[in-house]
C-alpha atoms as a PDB file:
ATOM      1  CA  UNK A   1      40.207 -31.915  55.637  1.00  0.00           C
ATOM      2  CA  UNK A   2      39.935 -32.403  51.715  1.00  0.00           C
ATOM      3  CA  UNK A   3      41.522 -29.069  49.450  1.00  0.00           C
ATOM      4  CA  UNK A   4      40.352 -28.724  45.936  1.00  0.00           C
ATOM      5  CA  UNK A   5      42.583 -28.802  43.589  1.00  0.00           C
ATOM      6  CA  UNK A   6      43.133 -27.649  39.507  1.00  0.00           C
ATOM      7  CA  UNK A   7      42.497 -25.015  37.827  1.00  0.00           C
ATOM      8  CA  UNK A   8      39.875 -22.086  38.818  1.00  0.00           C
ATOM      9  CA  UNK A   9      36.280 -22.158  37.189  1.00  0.00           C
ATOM     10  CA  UNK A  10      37.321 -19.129  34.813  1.00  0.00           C
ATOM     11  CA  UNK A  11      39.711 -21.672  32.889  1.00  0.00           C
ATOM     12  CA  UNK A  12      37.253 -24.791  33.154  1.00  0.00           C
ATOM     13  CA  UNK A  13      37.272 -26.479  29.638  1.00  0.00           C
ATOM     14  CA  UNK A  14      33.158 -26.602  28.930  1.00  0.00           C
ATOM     15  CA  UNK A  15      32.998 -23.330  30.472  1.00  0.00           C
ATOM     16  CA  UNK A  16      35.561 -21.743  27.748  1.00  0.00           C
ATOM     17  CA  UNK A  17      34.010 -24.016  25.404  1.00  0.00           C
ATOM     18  CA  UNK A  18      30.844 -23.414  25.968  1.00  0.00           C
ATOM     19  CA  UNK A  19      32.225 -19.295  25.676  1.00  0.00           C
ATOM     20  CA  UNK A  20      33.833 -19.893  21.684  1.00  0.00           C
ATOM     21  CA  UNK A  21      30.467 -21.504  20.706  1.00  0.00           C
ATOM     22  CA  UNK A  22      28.334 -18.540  21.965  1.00  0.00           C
ATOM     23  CA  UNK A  23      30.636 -16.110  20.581  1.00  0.00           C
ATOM     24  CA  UNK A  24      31.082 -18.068  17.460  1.00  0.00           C
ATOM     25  CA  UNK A  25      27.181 -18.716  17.355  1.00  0.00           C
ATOM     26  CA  UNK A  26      26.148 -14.973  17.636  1.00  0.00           C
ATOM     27  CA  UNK A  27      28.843 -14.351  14.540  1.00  0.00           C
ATOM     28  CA  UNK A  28      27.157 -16.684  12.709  1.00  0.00           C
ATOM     29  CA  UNK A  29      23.609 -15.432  13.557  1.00  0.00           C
ATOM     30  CA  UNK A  30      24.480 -11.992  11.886  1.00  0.00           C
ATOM     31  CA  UNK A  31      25.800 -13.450   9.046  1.00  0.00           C
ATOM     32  CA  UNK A  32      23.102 -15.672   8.477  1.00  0.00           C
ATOM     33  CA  UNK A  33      20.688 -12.772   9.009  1.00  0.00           C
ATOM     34  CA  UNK A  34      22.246 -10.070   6.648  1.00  0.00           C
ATOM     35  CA  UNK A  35      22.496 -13.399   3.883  1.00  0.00           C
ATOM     36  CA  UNK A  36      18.793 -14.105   3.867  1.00  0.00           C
ATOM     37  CA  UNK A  37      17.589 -10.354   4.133  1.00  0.00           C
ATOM     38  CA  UNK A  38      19.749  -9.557   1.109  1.00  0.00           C
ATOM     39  CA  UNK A  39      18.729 -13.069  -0.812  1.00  0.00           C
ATOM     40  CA  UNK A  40      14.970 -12.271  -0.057  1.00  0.00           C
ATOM     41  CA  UNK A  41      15.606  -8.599  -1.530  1.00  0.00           C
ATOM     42  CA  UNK A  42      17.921  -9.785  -4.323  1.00  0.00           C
ATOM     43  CA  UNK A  43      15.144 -12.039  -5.441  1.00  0.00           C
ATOM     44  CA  UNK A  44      12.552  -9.639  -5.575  1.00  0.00           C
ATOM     45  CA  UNK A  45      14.646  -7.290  -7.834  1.00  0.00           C
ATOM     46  CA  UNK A  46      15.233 -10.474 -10.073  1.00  0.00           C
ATOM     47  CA  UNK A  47      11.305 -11.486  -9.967  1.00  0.00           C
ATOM     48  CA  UNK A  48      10.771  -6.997 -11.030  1.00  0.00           C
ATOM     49  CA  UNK A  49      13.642  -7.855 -14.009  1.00  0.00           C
ATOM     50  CA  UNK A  50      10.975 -10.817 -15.073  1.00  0.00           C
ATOM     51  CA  UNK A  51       8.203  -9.186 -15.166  1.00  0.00           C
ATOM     52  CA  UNK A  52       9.994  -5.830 -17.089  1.00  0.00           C
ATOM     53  CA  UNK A  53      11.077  -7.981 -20.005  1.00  0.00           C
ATOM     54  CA  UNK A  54       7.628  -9.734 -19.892  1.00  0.00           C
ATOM     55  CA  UNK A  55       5.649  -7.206 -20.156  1.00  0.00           C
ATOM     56  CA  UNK A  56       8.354  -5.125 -22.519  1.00  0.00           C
ATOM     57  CA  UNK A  57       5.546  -4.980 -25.311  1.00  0.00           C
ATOM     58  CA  UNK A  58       2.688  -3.519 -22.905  1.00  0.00           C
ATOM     59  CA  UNK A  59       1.286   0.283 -23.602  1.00  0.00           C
ATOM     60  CA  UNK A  60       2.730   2.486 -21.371  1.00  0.00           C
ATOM     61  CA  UNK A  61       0.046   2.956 -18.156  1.00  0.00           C
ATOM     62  CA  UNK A  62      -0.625  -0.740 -18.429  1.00  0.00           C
ATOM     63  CA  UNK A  63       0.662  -3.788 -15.454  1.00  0.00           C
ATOM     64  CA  UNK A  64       2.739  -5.450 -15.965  1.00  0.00           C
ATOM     65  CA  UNK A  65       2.654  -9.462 -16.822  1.00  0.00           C
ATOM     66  CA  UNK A  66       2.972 -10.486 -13.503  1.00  0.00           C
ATOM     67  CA  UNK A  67       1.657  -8.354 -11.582  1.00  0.00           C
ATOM     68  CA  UNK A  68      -2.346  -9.395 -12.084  1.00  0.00           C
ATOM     69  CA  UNK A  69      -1.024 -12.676  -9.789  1.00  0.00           C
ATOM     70  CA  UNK A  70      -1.295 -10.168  -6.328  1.00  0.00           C
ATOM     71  CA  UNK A  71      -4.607 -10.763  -4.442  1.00  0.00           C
ATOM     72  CA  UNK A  72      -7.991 -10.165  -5.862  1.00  0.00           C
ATOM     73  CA  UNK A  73     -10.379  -9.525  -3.188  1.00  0.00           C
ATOM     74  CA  UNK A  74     -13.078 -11.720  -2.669  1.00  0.00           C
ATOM     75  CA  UNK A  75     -12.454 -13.483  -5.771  1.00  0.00           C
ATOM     76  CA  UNK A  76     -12.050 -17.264  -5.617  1.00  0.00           C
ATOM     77  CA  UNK A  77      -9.241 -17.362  -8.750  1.00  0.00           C
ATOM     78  CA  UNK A  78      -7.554 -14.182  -6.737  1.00  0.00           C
ATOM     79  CA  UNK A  79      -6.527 -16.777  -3.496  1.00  0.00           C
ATOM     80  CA  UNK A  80      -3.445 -17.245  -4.755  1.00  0.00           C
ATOM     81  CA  UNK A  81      -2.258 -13.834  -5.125  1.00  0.00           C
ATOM     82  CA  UNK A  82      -2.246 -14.640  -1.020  1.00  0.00           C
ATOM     83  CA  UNK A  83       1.014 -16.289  -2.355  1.00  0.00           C
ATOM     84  CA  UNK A  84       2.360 -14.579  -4.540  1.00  0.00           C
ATOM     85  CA  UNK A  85       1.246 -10.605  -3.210  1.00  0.00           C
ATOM     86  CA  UNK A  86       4.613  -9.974  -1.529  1.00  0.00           C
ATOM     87  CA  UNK A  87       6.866 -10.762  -4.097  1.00  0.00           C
ATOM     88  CA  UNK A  88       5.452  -8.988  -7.097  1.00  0.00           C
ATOM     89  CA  UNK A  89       5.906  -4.712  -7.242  1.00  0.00           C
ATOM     90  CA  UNK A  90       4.508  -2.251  -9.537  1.00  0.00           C
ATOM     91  CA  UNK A  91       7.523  -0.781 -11.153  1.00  0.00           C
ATOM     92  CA  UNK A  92      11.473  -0.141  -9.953  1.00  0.00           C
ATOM     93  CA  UNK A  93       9.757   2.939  -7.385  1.00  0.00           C
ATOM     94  CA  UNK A  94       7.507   0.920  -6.201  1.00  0.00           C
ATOM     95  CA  UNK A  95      10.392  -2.022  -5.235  1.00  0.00           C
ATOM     96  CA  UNK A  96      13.227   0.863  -4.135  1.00  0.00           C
ATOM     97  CA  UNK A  97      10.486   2.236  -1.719  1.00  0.00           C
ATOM     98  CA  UNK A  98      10.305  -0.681   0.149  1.00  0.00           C
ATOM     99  CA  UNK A  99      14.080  -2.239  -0.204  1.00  0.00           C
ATOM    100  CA  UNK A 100      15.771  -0.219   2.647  1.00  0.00           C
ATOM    101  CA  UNK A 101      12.831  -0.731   5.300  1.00  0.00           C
ATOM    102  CA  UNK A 102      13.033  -4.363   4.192  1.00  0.00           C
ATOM    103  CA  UNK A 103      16.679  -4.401   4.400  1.00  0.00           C
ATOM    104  CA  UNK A 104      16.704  -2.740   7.787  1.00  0.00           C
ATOM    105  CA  UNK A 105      13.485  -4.276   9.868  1.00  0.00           C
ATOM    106  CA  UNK A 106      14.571  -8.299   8.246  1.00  0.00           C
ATOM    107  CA  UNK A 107      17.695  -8.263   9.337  1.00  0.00           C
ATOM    108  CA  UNK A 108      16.774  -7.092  13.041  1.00  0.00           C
ATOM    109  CA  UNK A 109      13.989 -10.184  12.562  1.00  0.00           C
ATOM    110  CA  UNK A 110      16.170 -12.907  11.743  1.00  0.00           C
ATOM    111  CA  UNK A 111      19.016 -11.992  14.121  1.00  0.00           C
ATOM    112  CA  UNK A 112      16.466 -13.965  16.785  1.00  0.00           C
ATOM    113  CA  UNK A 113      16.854 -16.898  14.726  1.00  0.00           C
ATOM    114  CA  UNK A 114      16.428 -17.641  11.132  1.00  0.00           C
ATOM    115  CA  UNK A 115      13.443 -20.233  12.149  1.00  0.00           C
ATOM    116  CA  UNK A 116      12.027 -18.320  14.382  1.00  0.00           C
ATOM    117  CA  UNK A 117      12.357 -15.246  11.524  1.00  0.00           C
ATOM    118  CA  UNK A 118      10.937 -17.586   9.181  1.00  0.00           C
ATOM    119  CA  UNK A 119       7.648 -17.972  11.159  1.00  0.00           C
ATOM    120  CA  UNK A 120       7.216 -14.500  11.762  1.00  0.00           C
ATOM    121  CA  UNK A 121       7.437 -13.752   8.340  1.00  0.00           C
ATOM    122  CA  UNK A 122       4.985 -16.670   7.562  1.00  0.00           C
ATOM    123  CA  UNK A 123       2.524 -15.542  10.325  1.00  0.00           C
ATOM    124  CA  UNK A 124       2.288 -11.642   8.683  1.00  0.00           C
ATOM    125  CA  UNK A 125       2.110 -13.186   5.466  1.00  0.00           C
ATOM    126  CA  UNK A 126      -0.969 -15.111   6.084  1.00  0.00           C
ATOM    127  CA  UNK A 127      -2.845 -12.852   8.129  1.00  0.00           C
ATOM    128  CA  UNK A 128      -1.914  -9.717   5.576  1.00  0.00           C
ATOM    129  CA  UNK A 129      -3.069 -11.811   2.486  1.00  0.00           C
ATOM    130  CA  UNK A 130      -5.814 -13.214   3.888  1.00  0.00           C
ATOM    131  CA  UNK A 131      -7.131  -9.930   5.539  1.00  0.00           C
ATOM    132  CA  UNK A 132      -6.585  -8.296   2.378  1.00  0.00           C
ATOM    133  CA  UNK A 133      -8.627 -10.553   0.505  1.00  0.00           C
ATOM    134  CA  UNK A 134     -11.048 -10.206   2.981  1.00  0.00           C
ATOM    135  CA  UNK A 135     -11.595  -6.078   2.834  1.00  0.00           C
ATOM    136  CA  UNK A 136      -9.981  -5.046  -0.180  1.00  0.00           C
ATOM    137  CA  UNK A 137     -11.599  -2.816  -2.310  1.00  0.00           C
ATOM    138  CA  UNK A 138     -13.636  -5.190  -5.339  1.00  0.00           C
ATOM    139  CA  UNK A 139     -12.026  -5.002  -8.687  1.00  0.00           C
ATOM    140  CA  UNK A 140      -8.586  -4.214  -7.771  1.00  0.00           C
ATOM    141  CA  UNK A 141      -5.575  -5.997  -6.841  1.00  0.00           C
ATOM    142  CA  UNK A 142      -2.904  -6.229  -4.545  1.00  0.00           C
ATOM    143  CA  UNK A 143       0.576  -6.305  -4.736  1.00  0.00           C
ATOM    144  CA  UNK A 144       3.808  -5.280  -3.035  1.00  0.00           C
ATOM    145  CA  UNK A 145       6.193  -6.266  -0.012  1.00  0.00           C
ATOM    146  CA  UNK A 146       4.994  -3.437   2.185  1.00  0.00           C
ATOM    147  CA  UNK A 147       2.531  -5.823   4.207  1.00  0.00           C
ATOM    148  CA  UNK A 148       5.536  -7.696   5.418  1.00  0.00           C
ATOM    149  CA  UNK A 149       7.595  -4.498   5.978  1.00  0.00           C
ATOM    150  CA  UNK A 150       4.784  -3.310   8.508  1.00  0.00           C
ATOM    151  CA  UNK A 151       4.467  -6.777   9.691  1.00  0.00           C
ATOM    152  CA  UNK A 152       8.208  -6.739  10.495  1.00  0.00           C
ATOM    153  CA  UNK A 153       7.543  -3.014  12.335  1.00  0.00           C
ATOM    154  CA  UNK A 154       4.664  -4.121  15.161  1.00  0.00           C
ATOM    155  CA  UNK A 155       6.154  -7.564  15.402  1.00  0.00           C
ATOM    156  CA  UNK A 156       9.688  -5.627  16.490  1.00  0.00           C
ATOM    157  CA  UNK A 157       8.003  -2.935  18.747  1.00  0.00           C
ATOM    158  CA  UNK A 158       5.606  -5.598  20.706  1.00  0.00           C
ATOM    159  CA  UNK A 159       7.781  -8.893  20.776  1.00  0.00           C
ATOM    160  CA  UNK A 160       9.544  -7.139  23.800  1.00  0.00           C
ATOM    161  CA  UNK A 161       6.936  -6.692  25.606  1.00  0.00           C
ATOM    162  CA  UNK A 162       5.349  -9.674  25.388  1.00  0.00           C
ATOM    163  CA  UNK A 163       8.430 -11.362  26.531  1.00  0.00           C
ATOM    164  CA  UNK A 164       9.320  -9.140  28.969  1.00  0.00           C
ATOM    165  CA  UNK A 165      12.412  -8.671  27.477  1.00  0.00           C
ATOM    166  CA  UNK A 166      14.239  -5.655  28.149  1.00  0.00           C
ATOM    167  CA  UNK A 167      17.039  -5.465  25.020  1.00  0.00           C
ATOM    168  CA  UNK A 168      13.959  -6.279  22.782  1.00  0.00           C
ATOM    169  CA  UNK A 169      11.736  -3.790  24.594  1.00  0.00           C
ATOM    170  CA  UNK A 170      14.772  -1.477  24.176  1.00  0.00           C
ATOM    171  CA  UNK A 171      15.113  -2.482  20.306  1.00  0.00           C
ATOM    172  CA  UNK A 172      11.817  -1.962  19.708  1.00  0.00           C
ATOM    173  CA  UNK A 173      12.055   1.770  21.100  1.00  0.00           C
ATOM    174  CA  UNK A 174      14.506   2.610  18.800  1.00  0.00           C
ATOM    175  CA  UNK A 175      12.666   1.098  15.721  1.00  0.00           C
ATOM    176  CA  UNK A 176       9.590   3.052  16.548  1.00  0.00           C
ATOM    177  CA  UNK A 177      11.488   6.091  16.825  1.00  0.00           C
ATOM    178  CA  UNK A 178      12.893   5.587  13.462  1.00  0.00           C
ATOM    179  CA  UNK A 179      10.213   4.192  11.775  1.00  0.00           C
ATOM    180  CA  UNK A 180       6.781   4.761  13.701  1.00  0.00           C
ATOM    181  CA  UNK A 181       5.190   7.296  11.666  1.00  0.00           C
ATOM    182  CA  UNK A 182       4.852   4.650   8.869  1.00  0.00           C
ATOM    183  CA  UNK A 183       2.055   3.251  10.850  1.00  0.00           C
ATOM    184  CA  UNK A 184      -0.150   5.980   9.281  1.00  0.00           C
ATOM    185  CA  UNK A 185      -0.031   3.855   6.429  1.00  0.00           C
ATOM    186  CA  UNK A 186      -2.668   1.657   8.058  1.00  0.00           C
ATOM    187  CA  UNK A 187      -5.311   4.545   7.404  1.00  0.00           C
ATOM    188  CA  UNK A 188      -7.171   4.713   3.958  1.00  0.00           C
ATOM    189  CA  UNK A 189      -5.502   7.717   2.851  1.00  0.00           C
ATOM    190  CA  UNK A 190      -4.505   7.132  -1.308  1.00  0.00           C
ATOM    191  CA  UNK A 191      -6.416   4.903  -3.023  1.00  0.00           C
ATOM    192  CA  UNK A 192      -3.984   3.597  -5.074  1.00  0.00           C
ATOM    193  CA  UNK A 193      -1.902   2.603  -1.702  1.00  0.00           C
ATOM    194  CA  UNK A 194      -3.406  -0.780  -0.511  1.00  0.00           C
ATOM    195  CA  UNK A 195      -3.488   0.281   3.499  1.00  0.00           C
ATOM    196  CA  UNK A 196      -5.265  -2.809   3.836  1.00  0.00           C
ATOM    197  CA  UNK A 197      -2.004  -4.684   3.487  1.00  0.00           C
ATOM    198  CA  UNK A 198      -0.262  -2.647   5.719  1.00  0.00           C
ATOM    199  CA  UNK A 199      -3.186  -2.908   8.243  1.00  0.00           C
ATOM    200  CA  UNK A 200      -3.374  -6.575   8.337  1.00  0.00           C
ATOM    201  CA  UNK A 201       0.478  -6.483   7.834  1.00  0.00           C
ATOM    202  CA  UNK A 202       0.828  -4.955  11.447  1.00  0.00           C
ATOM    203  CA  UNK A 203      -1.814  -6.741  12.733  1.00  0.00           C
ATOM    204  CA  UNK A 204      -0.625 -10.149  11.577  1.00  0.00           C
ATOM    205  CA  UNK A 205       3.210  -8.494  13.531  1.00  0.00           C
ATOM    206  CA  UNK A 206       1.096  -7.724  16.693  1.00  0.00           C
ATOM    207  CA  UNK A 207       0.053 -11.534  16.628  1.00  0.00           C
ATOM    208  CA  UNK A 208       3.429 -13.286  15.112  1.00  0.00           C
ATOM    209  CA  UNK A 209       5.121 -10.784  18.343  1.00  0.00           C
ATOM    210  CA  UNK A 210       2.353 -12.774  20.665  1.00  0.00           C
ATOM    211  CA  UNK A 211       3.003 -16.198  19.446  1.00  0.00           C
ATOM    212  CA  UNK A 212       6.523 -16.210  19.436  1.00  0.00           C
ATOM    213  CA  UNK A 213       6.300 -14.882  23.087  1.00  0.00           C
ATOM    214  CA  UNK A 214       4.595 -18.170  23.956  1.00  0.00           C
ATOM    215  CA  UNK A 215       7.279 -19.858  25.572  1.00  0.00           C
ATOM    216  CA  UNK A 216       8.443 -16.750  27.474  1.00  0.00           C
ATOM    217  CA  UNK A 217       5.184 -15.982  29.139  1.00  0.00           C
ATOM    218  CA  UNK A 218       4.896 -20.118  30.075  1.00  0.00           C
ATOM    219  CA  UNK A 219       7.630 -20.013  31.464  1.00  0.00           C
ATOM    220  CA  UNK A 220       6.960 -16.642  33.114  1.00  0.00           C
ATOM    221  CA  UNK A 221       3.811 -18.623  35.019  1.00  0.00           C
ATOM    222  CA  UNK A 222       5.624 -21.700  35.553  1.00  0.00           C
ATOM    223  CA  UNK A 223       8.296 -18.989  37.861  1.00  0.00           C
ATOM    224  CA  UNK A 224       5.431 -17.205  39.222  1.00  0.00           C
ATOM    225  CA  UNK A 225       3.315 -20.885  40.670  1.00  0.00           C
ATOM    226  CA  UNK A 226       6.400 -22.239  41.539  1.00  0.00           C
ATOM    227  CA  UNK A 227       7.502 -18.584  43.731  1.00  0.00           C
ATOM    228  CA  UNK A 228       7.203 -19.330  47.308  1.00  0.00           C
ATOM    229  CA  UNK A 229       4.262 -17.629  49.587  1.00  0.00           C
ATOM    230  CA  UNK A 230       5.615 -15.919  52.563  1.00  0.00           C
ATOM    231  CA  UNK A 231       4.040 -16.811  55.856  1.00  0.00           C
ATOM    232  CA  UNK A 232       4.406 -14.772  58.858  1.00  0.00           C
END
């Protein structure tokens, strides 16, 4: 008869190793969320202090400098405002209104991961430009982070469920609580409010949420053909 010897698997090296990195890891994930939520929002007060001194000699009313480089609908020279939409605001109200939903819903996004963040981010960016430009009313143009802030919303209240993932299913609960009546923003309700950003915005969450999932719902398949059929 052999005994085992040493120490218990509680005080196994990798094990308590392996226990500092996560703890250590999931540190560093907040604090590398709540940097690059307050960069982003840092930088889009400095791009609004640009365009103020800019456009300091404009008649009052008038946009500013920058802000004719947000999307033009169905104008080949207005592409680019697919770019640059997001980042440009029409005034200090129009940037404060959308600071603390942006502070809130993009640090919950990149505490998954600032990659995987990233490409959520890029994903609602796309589709809200692009489906902008697509339906947008002629003649008028398109600016302001609020796409990405309802992108943020859907993509937090679906990427749960798609993964079957009961703290984000949970998360997303709570964010819908708080913040689900801004989804009436998708209607066309002020026509000075581009609700075709925030449409497209949520739609282009619904589909970064779906995505993202990818890997969760293969492997959720791979589980359920590999599951054993019982045989009387």
């Amino acid at each position: 008869m052999t005994v085992s010897g040493g120490v218990g698997a509680s005080f196994d090296p990798e094990r308590v190793r392996g226990l500092r990195s996560g703890g250590s890891g999931r540190s560093g994930s907040v604090v590398s969320a709540a940097v690059g939520i307050v960069g982003f929002v840092v930088a889009l007060f400095v791009i609004e202090g640009v365009d103020m001194v800019l456009s300091y000699d404009r008649p009052p009313g008038a946009a500013n400098e920058l802000d004719g480089a947000g999307i033009e609908p169905r104008e080949l020279s207005g592409l680019d405002g697919i770019l640059w939409a997001p980042l440009l605001h029409g005034g200090w109200d129009h940037l404060l209104a959308n600071s603390l939903p942006l502070l809130v819903l993009g640090f919950i996004v990149l505490l998954s991961g600032i990659g995987r963040g990233i490409a959520a981010t890029a994903i609602i960016w796309v589709v809200a430009g692009v489906g902008t430009w697509l339906t947008g009313q002629a003649g008028s143009v398109h600016i302001g982070a609020s796409s990405i802030v309802f992108g943020w919303l859907t993509y937090l209240i679906c990427r749960g469920w798609f993964a079957r993932n009961v703290g984000q299913i949970v998360v997303g609960l709570v964010i819908f609580l708080i913040y689900g009546s801004m989804l009436w923003g998708v209607l066309p309700t002020d026509p000075r409010i581009s609700w075709q950003g925030h449409l497209f915005g949520a739609v282009g969450g619904v589909l970064a949420g779906w995505v993202l999932s990818g890997d969760e719902r293969r492997r959720r398949r791979e589980a359920s053909v590999g599951r054993a059929i019982p045989t009387r």
